[in-house]
Every structure is written in C-alpha cells, then in structure tokens.
C-alpha atoms as a PDB file:
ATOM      1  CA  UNK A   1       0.000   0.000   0.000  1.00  0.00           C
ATOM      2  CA  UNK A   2       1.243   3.287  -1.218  1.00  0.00           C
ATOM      3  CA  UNK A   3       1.154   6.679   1.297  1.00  0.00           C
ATOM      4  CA  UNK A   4      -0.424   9.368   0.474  1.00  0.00           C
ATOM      5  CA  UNK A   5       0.146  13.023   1.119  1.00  0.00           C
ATOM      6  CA  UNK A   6      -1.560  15.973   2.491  1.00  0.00           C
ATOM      7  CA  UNK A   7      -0.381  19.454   1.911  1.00  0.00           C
ATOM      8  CA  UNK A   8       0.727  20.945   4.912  1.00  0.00           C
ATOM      9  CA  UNK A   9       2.260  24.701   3.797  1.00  0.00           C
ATOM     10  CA  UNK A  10       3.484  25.673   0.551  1.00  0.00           C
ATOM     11  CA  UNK A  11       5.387  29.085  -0.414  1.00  0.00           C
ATOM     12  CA  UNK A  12       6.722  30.574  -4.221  1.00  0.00           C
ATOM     13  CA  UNK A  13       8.701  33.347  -3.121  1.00  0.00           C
ATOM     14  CA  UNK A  14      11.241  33.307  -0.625  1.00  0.00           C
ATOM     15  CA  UNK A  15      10.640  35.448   2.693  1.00  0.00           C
ATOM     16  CA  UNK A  16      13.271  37.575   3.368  1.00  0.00           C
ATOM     17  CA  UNK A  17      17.075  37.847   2.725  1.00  0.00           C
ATOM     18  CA  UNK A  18      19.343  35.937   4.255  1.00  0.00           C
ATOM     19  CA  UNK A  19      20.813  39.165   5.566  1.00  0.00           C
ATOM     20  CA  UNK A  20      17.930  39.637   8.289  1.00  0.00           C
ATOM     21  CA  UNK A  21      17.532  41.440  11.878  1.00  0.00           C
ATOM     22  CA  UNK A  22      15.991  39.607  14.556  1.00  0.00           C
ATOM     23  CA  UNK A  23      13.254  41.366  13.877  1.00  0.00           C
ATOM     24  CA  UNK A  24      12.729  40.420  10.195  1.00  0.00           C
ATOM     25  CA  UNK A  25      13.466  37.078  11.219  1.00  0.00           C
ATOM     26  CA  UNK A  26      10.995  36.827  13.901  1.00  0.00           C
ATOM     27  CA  UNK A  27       8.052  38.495  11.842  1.00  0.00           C
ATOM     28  CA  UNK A  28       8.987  35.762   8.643  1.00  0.00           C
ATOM     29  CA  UNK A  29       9.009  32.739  10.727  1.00  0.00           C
ATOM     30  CA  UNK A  30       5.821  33.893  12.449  1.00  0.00           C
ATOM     31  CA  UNK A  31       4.123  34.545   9.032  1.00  0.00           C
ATOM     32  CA  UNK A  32       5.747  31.080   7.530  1.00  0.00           C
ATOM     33  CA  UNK A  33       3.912  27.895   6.765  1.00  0.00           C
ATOM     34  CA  UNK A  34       5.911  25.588   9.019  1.00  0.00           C
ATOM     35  CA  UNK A  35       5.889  22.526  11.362  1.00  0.00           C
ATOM     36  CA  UNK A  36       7.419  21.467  14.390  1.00  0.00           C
ATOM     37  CA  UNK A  37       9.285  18.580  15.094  1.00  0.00           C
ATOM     38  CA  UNK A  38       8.020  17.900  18.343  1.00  0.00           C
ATOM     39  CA  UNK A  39       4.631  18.540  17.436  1.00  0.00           C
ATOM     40  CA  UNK A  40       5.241  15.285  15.376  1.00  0.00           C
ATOM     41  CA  UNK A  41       4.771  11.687  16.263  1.00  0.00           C
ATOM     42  CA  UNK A  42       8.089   9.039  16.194  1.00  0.00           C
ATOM     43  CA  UNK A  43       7.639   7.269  12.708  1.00  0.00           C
ATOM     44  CA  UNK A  44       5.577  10.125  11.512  1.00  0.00           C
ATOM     45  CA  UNK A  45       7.258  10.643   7.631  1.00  0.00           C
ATOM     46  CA  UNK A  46       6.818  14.230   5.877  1.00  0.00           C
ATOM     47  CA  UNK A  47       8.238  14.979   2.663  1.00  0.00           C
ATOM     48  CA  UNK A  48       9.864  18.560   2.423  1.00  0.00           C
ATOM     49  CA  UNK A  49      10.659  20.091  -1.053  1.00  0.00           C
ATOM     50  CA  UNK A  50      13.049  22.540  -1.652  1.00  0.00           C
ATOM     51  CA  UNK A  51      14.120  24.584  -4.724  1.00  0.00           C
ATOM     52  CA  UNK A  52      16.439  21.181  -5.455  1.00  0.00           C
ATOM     53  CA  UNK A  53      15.638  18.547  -4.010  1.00  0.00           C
ATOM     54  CA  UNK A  54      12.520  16.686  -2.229  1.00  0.00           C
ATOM     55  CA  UNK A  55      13.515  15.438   0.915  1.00  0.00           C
ATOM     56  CA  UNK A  56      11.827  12.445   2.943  1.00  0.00           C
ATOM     57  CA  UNK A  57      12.081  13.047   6.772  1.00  0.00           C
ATOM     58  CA  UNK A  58      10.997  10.385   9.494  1.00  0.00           C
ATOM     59  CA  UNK A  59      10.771  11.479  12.611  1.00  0.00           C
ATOM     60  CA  UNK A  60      12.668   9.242  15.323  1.00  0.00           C
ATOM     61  CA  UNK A  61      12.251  11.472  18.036  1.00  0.00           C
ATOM     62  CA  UNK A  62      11.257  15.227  17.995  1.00  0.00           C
ATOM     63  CA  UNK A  63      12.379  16.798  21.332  1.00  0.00           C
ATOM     64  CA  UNK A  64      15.816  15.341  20.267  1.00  0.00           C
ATOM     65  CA  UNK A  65      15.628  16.398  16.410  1.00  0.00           C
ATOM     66  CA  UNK A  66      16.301  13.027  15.571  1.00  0.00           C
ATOM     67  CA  UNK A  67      14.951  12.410  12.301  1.00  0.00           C
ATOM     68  CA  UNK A  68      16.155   9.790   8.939  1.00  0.00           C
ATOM     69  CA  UNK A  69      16.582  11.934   5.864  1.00  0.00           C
ATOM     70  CA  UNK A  70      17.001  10.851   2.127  1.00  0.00           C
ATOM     71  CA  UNK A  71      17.296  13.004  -0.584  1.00  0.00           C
ATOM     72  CA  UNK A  72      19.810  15.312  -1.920  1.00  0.00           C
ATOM     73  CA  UNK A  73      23.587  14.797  -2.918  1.00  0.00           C
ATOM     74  CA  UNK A  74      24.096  14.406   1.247  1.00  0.00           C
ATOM     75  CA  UNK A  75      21.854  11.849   1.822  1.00  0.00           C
ATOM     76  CA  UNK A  76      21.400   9.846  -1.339  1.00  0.00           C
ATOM     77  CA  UNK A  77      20.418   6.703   1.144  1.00  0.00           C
ATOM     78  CA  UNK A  78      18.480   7.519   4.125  1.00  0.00           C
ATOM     79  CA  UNK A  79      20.724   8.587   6.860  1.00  0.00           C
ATOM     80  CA  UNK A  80      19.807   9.308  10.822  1.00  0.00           C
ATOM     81  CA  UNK A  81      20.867  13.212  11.276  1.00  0.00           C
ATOM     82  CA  UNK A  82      19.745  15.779  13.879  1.00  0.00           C
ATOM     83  CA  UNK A  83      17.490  18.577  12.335  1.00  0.00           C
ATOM     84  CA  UNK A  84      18.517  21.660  13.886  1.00  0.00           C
ATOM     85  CA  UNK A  85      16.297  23.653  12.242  1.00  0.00           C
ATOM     86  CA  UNK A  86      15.425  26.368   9.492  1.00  0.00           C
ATOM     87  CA  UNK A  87      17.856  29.012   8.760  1.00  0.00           C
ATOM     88  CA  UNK A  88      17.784  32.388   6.048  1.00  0.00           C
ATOM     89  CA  UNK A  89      20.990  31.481   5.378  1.00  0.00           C
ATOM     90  CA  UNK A  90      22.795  33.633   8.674  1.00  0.00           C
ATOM     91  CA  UNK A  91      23.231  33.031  12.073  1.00  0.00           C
ATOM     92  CA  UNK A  92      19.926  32.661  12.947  1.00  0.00           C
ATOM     93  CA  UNK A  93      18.223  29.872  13.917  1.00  0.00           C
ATOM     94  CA  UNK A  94      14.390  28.477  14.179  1.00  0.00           C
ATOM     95  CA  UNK A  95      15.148  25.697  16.571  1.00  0.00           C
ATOM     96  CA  UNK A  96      13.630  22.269  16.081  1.00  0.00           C
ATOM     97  CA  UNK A  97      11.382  24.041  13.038  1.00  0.00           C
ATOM     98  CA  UNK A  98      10.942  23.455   9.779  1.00  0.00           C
ATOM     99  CA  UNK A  99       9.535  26.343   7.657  1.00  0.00           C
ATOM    100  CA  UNK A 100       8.497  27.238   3.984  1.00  0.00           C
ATOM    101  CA  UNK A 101      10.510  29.647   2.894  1.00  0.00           C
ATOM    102  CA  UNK A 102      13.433  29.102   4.963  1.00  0.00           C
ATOM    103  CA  UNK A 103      16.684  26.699   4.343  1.00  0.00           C
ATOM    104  CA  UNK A 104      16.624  23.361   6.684  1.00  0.00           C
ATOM    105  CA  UNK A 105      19.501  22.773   8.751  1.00  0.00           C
ATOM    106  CA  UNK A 106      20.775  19.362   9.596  1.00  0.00           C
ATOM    107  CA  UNK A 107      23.872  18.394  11.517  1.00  0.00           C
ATOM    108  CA  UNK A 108      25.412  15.027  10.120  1.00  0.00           C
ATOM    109  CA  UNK A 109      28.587  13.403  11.206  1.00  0.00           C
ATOM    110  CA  UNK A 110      29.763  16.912  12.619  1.00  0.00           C
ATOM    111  CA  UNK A 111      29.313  18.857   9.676  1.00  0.00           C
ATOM    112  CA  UNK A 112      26.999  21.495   9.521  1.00  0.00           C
ATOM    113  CA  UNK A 113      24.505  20.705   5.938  1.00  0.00           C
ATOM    114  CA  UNK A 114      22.004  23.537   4.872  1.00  0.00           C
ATOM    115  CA  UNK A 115      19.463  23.177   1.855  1.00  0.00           C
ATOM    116  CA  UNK A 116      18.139  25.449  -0.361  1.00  0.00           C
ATOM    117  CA  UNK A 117      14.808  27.316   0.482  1.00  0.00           C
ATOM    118  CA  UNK A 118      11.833  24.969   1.370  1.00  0.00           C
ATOM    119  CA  UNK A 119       9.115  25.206  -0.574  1.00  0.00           C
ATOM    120  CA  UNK A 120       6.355  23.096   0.341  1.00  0.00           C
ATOM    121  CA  UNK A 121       5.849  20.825   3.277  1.00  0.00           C
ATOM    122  CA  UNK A 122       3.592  17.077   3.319  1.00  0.00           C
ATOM    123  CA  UNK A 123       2.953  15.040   5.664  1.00  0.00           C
ATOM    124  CA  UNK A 124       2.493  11.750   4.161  1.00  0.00           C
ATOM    125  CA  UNK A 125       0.046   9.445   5.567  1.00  0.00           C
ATOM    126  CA  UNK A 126       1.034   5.739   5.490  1.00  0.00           C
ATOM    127  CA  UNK A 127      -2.645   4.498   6.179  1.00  0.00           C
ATOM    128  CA  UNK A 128      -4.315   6.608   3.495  1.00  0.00           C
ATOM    129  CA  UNK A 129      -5.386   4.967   0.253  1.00  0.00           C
ATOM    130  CA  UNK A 130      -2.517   3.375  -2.501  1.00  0.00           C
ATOM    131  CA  UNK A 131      -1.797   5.909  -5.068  1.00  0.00           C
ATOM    132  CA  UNK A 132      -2.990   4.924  -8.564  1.00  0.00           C
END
C-alpha cells in the first residue's frame, strides 16, 4: 500500500534575505507555513521540497531532532541526522522548526549541511489509500 500526502504549507517566493535582523526574522518565521518537530509523532514521515531537491524526513524522536533523511547529494540513502532547524541562510536559527521559505539545517557526522529554500511541506500518511 502506497502513502499518500496531504499538503501541509506551501510558499513561491522566498521570505526575506538571508541578511535579516531579529526582527525580520521573527516576523517571517511567524508569518511562515511551518511545522514542528516535536509537534510530530516518532515514525511520523513528511516529505519537504526545496528549490532542489525533495527530501523524505521520518521522525525518530522530535524533542531530540532526531529524524532519517534521504534526498539530496548528502543523503542519497536515508541517513539518521539531527534537524537543527530552518535558517535564512545567517546566524539565525528556528530551533527544532521546519519552515516554507526558509533553508533546513541538519547536523550530520559533525558537519553542519544547509538546503536550499523549502518550498512546500507534506505530511504523508502511510494508512491513506494506494496511489494509482
């Protein structure tokens, strides 16, 4: 049986420029289509596209961040990382949040991995119908 998916936020435009105050950070991330972690289940799976790549997250545990990732040129087979968070690109950091618009964060092996902007969050639902 196939998943299927449910649009959780989508976003064309990026929000601001990566060269933001607090304040323009705070305003975009409160104004951004987002989820977070620990608002999620362990085993729950979302799928997070980004101007690159689609990513598919599972959720091991979201107090600790622990997710498994697959997708991109990092992760070409799924991979346990932490996800920090979501990021314009600076110093600051959404923890434990993953927002359209923003870049994700993950910290893998000790090296520090940021994606392009995301640009539309599912959550895919493993007991839903099979896709035809």
């Amino acid at each position: 049986m196939a998943a299927t998916s449910t649009a959780v936020h989508r976003v064309e435009e990026p929000v601001t420029s990566a060269r933001s105050t607090l304040q323009q950070f705070a305003v975009a991330a409160a104004s951004s289509g987002g989820v977070l972690l620990d608002t999620l289940d362990a085993i729950d799976q979302i799928e997070v596209r980004t101007r690159n790549t689609t990513y598919h997250i599972t959720v091991l545990g979201g107090t600790e961040a622990r997710v498994l990732v697959q997708g991109g040129r990092y992760f070409p087979v799924q991979s346990e990382v932490r996800l920090n968070g979501s990021t314009l690109g600076g110093s600051l950091l959404k923890v434990g949040w993953i927002g359209c618009g923003f870049c994700m964060e993950f910290m893998h092996d000790g090296q520090r991995i940021t994606t392009t902007r995301v640009r539309e969050i599912r959550r895919l639902d493993p007991t839903g119908p099979a896709l035809h």
